[in-house]
PDB file of N, CA and C in Angstrom:
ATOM      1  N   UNK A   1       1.199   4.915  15.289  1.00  0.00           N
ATOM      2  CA  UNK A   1       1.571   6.210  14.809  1.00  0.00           C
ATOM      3  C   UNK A   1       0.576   6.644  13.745  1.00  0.00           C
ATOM      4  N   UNK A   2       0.187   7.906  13.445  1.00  0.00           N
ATOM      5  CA  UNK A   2      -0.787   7.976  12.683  1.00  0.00           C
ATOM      6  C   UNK A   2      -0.169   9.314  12.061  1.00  0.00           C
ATOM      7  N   UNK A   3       0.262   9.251  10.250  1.00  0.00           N
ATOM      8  CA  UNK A   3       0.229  10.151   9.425  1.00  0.00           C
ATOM      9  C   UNK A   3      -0.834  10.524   8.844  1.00  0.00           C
ATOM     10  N   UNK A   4      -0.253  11.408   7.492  1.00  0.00           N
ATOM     11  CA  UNK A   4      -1.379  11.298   6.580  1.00  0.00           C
ATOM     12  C   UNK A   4      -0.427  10.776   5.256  1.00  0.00           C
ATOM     13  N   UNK A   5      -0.756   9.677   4.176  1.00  0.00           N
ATOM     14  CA  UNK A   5      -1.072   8.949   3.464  1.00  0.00           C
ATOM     15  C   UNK A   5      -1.588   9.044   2.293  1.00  0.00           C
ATOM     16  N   UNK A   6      -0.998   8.954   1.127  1.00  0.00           N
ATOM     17  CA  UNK A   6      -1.606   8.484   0.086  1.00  0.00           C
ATOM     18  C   UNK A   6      -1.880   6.900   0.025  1.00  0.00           C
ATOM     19  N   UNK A   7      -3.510   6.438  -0.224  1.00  0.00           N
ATOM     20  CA  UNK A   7      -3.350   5.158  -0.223  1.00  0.00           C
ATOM     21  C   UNK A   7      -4.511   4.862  -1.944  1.00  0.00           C
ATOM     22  N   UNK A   8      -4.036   3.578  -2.364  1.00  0.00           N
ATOM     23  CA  UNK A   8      -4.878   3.189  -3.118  1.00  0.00           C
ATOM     24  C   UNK A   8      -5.959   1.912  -2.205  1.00  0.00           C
ATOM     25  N   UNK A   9      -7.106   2.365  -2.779  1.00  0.00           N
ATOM     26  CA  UNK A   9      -8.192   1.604  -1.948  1.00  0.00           C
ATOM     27  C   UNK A   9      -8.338   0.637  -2.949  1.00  0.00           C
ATOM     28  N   UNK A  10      -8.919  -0.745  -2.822  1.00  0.00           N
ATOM     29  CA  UNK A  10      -9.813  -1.772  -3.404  1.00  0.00           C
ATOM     30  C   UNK A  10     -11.663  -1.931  -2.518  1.00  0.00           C
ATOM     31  N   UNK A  11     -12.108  -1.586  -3.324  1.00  0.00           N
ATOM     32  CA  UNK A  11     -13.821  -2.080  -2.893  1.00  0.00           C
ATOM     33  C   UNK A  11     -14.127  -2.883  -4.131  1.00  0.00           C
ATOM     34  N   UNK A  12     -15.172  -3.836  -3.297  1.00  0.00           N
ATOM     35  CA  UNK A  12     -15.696  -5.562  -3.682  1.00  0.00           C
ATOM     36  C   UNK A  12     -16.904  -4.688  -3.310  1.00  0.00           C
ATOM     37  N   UNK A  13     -18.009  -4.640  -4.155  1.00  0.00           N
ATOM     38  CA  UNK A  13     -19.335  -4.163  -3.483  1.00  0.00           C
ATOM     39  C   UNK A  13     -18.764  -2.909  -2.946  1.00  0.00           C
ATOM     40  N   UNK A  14     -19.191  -2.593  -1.507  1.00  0.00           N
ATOM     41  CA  UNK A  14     -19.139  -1.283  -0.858  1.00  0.00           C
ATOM     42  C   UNK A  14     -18.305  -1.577   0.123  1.00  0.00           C
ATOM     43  N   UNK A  15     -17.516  -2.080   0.209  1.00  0.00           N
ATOM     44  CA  UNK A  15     -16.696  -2.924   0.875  1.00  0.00           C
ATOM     45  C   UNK A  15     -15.268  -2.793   0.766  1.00  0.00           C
ATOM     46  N   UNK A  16     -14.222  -1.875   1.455  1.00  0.00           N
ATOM     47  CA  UNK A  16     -12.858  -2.202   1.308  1.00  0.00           C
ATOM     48  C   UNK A  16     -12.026  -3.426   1.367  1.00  0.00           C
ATOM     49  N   UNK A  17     -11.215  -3.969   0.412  1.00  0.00           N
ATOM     50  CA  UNK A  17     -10.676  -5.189   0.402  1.00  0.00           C
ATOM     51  C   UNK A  17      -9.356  -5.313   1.101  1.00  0.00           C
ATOM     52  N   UNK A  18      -8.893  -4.073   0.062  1.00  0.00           N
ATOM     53  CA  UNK A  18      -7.565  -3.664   0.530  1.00  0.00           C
ATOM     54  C   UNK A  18      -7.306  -2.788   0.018  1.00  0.00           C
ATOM     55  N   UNK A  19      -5.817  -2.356   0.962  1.00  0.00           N
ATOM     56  CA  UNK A  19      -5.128  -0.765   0.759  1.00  0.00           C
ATOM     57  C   UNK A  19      -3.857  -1.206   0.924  1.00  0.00           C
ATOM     58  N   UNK A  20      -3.290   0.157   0.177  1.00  0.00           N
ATOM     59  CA  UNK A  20      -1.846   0.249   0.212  1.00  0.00           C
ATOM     60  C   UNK A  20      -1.319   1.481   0.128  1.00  0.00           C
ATOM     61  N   UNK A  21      -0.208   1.732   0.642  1.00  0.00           N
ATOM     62  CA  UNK A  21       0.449   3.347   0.588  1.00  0.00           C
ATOM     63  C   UNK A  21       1.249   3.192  -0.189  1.00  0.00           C
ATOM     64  N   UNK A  22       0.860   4.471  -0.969  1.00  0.00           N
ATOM     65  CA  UNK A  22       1.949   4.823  -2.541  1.00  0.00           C
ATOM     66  C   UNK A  22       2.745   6.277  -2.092  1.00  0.00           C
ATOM     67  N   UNK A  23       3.788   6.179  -2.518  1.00  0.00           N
ATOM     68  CA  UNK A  23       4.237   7.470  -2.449  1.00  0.00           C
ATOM     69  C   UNK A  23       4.042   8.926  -3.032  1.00  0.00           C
ATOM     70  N   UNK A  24       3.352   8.618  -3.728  1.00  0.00           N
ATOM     71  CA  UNK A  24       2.871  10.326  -4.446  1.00  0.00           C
ATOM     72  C   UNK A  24       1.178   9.709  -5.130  1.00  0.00           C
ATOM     73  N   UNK A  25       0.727  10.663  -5.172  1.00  0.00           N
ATOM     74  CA  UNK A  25      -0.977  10.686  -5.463  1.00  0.00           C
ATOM     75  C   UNK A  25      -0.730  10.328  -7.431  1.00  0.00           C
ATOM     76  N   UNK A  26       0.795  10.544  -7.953  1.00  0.00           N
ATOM     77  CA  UNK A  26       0.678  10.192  -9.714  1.00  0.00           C
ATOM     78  C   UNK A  26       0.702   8.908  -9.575  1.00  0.00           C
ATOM     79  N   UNK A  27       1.994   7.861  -8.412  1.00  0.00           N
ATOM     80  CA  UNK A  27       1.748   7.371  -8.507  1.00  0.00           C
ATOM     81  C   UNK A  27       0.372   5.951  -8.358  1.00  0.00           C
ATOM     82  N   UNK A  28      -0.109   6.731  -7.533  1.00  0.00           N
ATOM     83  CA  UNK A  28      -1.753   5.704  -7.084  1.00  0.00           C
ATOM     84  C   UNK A  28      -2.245   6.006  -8.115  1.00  0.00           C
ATOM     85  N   UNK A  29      -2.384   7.282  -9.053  1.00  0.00           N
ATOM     86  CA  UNK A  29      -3.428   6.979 -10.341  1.00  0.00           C
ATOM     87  C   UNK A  29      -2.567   6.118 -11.400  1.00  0.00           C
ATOM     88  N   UNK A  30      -1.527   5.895 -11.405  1.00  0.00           N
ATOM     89  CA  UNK A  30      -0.928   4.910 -12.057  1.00  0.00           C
ATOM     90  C   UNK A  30      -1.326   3.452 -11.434  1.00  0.00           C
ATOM     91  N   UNK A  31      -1.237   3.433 -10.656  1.00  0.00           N
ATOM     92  CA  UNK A  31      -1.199   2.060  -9.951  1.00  0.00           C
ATOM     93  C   UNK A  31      -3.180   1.521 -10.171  1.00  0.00           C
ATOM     94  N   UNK A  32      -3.646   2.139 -10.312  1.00  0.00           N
ATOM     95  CA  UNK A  32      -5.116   2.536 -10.182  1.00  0.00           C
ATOM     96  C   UNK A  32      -5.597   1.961 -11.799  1.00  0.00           C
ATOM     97  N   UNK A  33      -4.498   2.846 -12.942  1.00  0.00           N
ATOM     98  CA  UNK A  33      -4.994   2.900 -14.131  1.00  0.00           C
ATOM     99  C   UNK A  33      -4.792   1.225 -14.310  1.00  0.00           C
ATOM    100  N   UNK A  34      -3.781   0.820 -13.989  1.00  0.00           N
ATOM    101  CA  UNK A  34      -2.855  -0.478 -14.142  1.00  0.00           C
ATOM    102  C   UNK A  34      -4.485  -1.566 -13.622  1.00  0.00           C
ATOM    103  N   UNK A  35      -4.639  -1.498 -12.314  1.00  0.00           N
ATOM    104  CA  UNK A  35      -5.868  -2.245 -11.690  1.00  0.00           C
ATOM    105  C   UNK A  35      -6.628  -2.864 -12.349  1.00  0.00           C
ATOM    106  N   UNK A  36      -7.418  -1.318 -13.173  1.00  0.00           N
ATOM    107  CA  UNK A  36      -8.747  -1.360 -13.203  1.00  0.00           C
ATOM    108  C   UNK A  36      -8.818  -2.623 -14.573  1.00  0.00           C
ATOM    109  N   UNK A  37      -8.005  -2.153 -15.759  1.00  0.00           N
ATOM    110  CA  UNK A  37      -7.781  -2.908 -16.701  1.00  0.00           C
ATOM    111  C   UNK A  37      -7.683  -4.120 -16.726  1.00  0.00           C
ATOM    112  N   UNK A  38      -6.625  -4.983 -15.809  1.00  0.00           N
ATOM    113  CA  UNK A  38      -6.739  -6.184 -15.287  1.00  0.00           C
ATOM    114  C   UNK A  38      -7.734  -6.585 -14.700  1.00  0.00           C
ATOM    115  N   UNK A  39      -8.366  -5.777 -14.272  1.00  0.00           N
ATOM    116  CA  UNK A  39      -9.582  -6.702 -13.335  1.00  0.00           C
ATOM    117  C   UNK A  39     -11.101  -6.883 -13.681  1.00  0.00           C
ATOM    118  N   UNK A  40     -11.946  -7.237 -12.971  1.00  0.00           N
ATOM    119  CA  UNK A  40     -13.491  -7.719 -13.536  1.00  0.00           C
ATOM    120  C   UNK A  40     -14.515  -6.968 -12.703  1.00  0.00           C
ATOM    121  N   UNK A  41     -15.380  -7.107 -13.370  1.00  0.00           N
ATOM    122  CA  UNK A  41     -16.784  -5.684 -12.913  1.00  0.00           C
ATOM    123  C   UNK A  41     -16.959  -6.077 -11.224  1.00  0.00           C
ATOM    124  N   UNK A  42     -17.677  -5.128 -10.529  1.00  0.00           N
ATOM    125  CA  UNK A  42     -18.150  -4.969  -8.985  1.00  0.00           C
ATOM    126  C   UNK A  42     -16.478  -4.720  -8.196  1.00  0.00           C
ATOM    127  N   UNK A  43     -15.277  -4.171  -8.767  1.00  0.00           N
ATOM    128  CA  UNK A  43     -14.418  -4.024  -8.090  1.00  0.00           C
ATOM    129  C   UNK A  43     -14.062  -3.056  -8.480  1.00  0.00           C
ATOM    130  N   UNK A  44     -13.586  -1.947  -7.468  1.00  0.00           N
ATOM    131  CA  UNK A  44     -13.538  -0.644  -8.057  1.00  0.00           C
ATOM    132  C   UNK A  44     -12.750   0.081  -7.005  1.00  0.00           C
ATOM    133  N   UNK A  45     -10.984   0.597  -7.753  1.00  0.00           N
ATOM    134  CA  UNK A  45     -10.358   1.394  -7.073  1.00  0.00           C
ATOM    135  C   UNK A  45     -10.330   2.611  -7.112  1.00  0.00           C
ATOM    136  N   UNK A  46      -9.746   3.577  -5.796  1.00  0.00           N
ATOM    137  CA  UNK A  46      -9.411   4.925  -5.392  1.00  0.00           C
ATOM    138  C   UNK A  46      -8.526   5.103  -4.964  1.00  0.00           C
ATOM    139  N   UNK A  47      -8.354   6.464  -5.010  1.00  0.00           N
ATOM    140  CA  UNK A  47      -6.762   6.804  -4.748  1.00  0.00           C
ATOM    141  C   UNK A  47      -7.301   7.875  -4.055  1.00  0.00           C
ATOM    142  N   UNK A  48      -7.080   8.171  -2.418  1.00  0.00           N
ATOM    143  CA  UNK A  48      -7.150   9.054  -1.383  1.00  0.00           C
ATOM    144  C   UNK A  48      -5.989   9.501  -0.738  1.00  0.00           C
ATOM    145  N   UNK A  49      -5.964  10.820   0.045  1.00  0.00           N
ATOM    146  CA  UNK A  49      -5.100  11.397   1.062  1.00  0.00           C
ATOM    147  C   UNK A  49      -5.694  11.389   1.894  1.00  0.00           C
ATOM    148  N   UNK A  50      -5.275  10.417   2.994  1.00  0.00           N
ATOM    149  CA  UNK A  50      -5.942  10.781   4.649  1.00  0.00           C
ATOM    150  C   UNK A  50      -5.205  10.584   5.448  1.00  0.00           C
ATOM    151  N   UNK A  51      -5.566  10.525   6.616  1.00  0.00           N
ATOM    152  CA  UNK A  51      -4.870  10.149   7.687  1.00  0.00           C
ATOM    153  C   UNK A  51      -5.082   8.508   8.159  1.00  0.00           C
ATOM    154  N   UNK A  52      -3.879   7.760   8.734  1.00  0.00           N
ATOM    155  CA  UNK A  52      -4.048   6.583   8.783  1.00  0.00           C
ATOM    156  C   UNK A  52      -3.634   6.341  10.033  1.00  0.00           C
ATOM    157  N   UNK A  53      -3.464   5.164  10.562  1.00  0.00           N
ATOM    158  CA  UNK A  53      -2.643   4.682  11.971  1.00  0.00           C
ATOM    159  C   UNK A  53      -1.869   3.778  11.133  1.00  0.00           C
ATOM    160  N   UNK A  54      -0.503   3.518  11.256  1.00  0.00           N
ATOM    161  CA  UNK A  54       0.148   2.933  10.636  1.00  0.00           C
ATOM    162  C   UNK A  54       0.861   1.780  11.733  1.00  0.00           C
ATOM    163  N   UNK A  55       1.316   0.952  10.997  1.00  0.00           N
ATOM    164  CA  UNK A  55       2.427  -0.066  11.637  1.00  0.00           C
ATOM    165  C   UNK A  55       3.489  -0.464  10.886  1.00  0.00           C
ATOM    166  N   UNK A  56       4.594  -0.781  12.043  1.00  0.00           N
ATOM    167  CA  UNK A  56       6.050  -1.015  11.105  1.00  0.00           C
ATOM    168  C   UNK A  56       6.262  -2.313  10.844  1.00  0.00           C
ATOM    169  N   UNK A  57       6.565  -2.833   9.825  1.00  0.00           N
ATOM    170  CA  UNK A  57       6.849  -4.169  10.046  1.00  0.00           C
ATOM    171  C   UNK A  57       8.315  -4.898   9.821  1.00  0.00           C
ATOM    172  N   UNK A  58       8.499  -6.053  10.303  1.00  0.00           N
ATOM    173  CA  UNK A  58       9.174  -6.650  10.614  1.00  0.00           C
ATOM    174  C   UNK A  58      10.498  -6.313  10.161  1.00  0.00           C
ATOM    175  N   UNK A  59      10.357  -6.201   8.451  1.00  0.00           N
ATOM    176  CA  UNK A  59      11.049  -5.171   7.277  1.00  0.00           C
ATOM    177  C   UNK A  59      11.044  -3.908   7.271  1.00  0.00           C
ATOM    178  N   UNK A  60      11.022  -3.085   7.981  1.00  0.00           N
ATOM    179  CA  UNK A  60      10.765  -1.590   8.863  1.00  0.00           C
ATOM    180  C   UNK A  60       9.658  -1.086   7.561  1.00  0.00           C
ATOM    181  N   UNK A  61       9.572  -1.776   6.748  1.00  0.00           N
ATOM    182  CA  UNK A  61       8.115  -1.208   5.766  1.00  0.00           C
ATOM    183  C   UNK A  61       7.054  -0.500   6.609  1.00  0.00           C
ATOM    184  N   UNK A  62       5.976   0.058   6.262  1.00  0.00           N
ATOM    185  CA  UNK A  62       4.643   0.605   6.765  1.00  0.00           C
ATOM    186  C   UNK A  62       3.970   0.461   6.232  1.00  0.00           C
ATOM    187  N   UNK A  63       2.540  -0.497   6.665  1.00  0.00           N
ATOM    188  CA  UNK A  63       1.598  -0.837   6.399  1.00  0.00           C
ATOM    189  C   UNK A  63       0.499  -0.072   7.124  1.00  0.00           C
ATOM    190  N   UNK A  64      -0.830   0.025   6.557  1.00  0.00           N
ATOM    191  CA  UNK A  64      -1.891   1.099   6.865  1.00  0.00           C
ATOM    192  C   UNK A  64      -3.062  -0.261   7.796  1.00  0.00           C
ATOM    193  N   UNK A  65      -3.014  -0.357   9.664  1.00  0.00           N
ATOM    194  CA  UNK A  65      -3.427  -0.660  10.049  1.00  0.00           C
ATOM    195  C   UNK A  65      -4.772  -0.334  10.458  1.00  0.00           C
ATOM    196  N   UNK A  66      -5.216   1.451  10.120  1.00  0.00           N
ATOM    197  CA  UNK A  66      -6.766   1.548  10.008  1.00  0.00           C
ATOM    198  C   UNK A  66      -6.603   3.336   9.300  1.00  0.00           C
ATOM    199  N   UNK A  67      -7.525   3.416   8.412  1.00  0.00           N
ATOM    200  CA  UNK A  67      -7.837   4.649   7.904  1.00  0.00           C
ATOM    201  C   UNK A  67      -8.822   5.366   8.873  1.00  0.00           C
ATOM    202  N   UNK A  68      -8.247   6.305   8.667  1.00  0.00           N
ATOM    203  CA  UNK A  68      -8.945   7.508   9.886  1.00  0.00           C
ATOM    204  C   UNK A  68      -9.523   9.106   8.432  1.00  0.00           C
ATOM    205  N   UNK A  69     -10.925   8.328   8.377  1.00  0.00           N
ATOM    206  CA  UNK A  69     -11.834   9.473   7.439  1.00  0.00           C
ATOM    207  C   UNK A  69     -12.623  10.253   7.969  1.00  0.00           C
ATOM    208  N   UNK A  70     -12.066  11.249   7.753  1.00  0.00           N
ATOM    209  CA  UNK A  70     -12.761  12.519   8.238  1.00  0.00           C
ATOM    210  C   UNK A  70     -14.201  13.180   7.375  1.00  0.00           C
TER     211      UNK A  70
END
């Protein structure tokens, strides 16, 4: 199924690590501000709206199985 998504990104280098879907774009810059502080240089998050392909899981949760950037 493919919505569109607020997700917070992780990049290592130029490199996505990981993502996750937040429910509102305040909260990913929260979740974002929280990150950056905890963490160590060459890692660097974003907070985007796109479209994704999603999957349900087991826990009817939704996880972001591929970002679709336009």
């Amino acid at each position: 199924m493919i919505e569109t998504v607020v997700a917070l990104l992780m990049f290592v280098g130029a490199e996505i690590k990981e993502h996750r879907i937040q429910p509102s774009m305040s909260e990913c810059l929260k979740g974002k501000r929280l990150a950056t502080r905890n963490i160590s240089e060459n890692v660097e998050f974003k907070c985007i709206k796109s479209k994704a392909q999603l999957e349900t899981n087991i826990d009817g949760s939704k996880s972001i199985k591929a970002l679709i950037l336009e």
